[in-house]
N, C-alpha and C. Protein backbone atom coordinates (compact mmCIF):
# COMPACT_ATOMS: atom_id res chain seq x y z
N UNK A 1 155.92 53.11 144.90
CA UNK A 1 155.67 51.75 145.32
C UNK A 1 156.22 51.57 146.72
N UNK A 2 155.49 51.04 147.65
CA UNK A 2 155.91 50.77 149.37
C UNK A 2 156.58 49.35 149.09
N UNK A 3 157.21 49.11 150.34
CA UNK A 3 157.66 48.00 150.38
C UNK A 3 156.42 46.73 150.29
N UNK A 4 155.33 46.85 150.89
CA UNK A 4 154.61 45.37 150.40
C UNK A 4 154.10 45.31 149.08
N UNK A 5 154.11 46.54 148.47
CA UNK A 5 153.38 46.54 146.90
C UNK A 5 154.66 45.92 146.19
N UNK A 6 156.05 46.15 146.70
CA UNK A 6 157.28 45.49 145.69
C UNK A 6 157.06 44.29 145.59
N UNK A 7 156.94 43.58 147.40
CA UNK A 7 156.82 42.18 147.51
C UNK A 7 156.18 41.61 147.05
N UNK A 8 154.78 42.41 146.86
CA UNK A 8 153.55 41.21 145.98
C UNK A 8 153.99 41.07 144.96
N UNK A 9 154.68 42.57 143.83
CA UNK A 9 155.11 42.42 142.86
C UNK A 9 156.28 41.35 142.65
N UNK A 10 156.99 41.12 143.45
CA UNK A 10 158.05 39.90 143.72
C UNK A 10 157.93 38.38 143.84
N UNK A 11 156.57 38.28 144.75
CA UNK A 11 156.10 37.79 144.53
C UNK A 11 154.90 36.60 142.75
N UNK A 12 154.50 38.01 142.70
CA UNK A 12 153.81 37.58 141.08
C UNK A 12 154.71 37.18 140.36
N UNK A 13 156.46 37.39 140.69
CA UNK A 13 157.04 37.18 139.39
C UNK A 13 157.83 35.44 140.00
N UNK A 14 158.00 35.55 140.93
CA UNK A 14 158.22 33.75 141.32
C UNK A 14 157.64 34.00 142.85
N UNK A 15 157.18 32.95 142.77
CA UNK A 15 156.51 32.87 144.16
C UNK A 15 158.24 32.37 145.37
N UNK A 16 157.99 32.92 146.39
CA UNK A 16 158.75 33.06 147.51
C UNK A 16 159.81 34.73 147.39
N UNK A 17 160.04 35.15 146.07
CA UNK A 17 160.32 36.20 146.02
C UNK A 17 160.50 37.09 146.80
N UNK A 18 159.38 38.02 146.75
CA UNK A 18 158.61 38.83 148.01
C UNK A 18 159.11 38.51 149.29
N UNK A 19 159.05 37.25 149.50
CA UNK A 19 160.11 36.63 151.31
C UNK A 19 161.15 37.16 150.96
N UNK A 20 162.06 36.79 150.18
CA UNK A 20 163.41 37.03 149.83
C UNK A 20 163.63 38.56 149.91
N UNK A 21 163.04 39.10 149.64
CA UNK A 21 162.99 40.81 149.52
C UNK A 21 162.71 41.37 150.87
N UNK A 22 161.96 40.85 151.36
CA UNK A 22 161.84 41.56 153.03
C UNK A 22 163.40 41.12 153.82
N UNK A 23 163.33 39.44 153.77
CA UNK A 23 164.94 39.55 153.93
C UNK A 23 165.76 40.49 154.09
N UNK A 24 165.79 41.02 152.40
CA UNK A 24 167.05 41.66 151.95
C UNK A 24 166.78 43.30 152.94
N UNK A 25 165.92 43.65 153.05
CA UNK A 25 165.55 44.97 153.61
C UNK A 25 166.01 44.52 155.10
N UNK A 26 165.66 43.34 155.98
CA UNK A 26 165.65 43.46 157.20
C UNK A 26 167.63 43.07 157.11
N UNK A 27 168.19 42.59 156.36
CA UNK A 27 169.52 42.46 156.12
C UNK A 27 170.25 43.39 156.14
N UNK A 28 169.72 44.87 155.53
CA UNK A 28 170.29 46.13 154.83
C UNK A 28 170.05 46.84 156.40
N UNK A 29 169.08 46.91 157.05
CA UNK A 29 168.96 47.80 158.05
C UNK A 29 169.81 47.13 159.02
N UNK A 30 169.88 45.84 159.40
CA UNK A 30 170.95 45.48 160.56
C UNK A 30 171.90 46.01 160.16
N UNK A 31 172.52 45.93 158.82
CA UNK A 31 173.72 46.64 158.17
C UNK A 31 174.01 48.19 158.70
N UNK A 32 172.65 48.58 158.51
CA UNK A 32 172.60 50.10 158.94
C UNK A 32 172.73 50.56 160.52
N UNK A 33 172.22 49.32 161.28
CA UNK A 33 172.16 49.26 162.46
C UNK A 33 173.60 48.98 163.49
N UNK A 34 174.54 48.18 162.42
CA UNK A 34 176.06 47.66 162.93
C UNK A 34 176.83 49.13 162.59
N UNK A 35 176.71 49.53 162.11
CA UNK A 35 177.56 50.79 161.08
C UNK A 35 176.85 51.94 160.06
N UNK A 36 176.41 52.79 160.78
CA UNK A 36 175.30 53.78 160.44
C UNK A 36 176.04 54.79 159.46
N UNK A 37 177.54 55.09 159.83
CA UNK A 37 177.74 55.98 159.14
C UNK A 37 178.63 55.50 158.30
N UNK A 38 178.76 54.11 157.88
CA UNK A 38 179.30 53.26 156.73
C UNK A 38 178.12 53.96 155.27
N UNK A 39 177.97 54.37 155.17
CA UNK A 39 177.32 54.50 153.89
C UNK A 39 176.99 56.39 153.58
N UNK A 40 176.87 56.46 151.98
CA UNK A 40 176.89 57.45 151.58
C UNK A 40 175.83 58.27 152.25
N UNK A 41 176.19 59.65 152.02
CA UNK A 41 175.38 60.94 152.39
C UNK A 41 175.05 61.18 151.31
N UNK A 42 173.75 61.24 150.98
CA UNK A 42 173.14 61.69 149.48
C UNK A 42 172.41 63.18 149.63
N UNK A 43 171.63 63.10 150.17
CA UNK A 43 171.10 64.46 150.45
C UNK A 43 170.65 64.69 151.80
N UNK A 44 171.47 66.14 152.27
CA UNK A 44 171.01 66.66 153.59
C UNK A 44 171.36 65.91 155.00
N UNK A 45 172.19 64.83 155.09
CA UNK A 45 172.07 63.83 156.14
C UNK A 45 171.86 63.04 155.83
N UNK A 46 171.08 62.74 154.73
CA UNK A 46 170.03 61.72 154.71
C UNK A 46 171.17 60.34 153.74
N UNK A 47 170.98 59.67 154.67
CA UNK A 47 172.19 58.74 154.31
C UNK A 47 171.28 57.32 153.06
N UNK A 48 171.79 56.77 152.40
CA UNK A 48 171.26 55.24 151.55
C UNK A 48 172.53 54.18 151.15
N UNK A 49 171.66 52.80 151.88
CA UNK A 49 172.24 51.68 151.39
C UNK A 49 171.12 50.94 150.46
N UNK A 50 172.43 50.51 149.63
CA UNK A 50 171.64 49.76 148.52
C UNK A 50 171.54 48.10 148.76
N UNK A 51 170.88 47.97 148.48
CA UNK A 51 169.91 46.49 148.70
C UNK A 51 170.63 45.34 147.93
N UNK A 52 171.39 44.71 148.25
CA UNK A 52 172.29 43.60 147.49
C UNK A 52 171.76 42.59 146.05
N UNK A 53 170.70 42.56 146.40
CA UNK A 53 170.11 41.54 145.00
C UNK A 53 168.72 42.07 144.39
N UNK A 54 168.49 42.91 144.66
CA UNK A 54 167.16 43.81 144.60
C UNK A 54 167.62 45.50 144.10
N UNK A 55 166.96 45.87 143.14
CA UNK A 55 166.97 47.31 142.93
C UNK A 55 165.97 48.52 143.68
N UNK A 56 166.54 48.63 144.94
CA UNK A 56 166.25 49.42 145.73
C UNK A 56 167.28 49.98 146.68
N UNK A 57 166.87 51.19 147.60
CA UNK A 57 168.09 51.77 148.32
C UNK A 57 166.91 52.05 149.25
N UNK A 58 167.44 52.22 150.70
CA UNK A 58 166.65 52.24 151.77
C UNK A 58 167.84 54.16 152.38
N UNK A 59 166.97 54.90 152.49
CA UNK A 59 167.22 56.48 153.04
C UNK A 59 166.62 56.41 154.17
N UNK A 60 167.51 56.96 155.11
CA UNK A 60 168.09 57.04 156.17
C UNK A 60 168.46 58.14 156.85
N UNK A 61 168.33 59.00 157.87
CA UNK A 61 168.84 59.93 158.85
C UNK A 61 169.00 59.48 160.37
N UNK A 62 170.47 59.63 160.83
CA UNK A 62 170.49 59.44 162.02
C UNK A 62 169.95 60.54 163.06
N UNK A 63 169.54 59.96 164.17
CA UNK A 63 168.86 60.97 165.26
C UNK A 63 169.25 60.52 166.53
N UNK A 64 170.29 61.60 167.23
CA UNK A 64 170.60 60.84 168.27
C UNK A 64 171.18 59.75 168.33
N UNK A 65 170.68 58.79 169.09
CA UNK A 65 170.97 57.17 168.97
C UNK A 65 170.33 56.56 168.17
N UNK A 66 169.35 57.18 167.04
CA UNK A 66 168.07 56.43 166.70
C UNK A 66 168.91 56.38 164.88
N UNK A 67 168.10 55.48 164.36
CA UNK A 67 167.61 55.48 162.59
C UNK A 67 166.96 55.74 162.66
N UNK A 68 166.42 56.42 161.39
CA UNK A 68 165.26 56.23 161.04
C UNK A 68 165.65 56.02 159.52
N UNK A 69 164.32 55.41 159.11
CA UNK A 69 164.41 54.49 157.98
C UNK A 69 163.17 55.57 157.02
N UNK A 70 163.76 56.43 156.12
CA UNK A 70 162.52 57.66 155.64
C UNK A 70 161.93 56.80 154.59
N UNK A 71 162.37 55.84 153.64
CA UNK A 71 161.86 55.57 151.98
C UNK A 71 162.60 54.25 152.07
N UNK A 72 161.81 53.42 150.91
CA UNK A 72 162.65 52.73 150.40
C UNK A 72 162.11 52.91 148.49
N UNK A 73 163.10 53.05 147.72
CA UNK A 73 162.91 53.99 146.76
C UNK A 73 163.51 52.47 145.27
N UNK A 74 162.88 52.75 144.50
CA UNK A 74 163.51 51.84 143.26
C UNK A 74 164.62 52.63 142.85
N UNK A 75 165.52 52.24 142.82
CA UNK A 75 166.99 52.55 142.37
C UNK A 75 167.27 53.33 140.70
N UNK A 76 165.94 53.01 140.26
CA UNK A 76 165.74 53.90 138.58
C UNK A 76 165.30 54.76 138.93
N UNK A 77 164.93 54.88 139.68
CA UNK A 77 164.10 56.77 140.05
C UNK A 77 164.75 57.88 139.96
N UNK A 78 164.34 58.72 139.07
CA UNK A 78 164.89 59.82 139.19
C UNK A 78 165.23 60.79 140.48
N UNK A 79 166.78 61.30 140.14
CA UNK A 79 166.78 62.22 141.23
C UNK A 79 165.72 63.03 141.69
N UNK A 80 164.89 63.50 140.87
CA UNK A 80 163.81 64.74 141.15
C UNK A 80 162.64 63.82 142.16
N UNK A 81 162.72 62.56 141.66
CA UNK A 81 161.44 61.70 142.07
C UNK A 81 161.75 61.29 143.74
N UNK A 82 163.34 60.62 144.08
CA UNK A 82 163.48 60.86 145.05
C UNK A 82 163.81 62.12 146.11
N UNK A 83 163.83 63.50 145.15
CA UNK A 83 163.99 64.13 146.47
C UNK A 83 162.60 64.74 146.59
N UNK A 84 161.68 63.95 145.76
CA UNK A 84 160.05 64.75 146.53
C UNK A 84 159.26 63.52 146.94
N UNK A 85 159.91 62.46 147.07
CA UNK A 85 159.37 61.61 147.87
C UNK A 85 160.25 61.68 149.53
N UNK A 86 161.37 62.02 149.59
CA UNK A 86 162.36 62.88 150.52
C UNK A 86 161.56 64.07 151.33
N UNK A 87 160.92 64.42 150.68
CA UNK A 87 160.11 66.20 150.77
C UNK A 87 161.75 66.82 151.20
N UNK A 88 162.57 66.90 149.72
CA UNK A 88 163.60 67.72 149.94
C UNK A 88 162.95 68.63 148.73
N UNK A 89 163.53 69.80 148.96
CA UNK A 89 163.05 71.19 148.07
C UNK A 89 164.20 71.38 147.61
């Protein structure tokens, strides 16, 4: 599921939802953006913060000066599920 398929889904379940959820994502990355290496190393570099009122985690590798923002993943997912949506082997 991408981030706008959550929101609609967030949406369907109370309307304004879905707003609230992009929020929380554009909240989590300034987070990521103030303090990059505030948060766990899960696999390879690849760093995740978890989403405060929402079950999701947003993965992450720093580059240089840059983020990048790889997934944003439902927080029930299996390890196996996120590391081949990762394309970790």
């Amino acid at each position: 599921m991408d981030i706008g398929s959550a929101q609609q889904w967030y949406d369907h379940e109370r309307k304004g939802l879905g707003k609230e959820f992009r929020a929380e994502i554009r909240h989590s990355i300034g987070l990521i953006r103030d303090n990059p290496y505030a948060y766990i190393e899960t696999y390879r570099q690849i760093r995740r913060v978890l989403l405060n009122r929402f079950p999701f985690a947003l993965y992450y590798v720093l580059f240089e000066e840059s983020v990048i923002v790889l997934a944003c993943i439902h927080a029930n997912r299996s390890p196996e599920f996120i590391k081949s949506r990762l394309n970790i082997n």
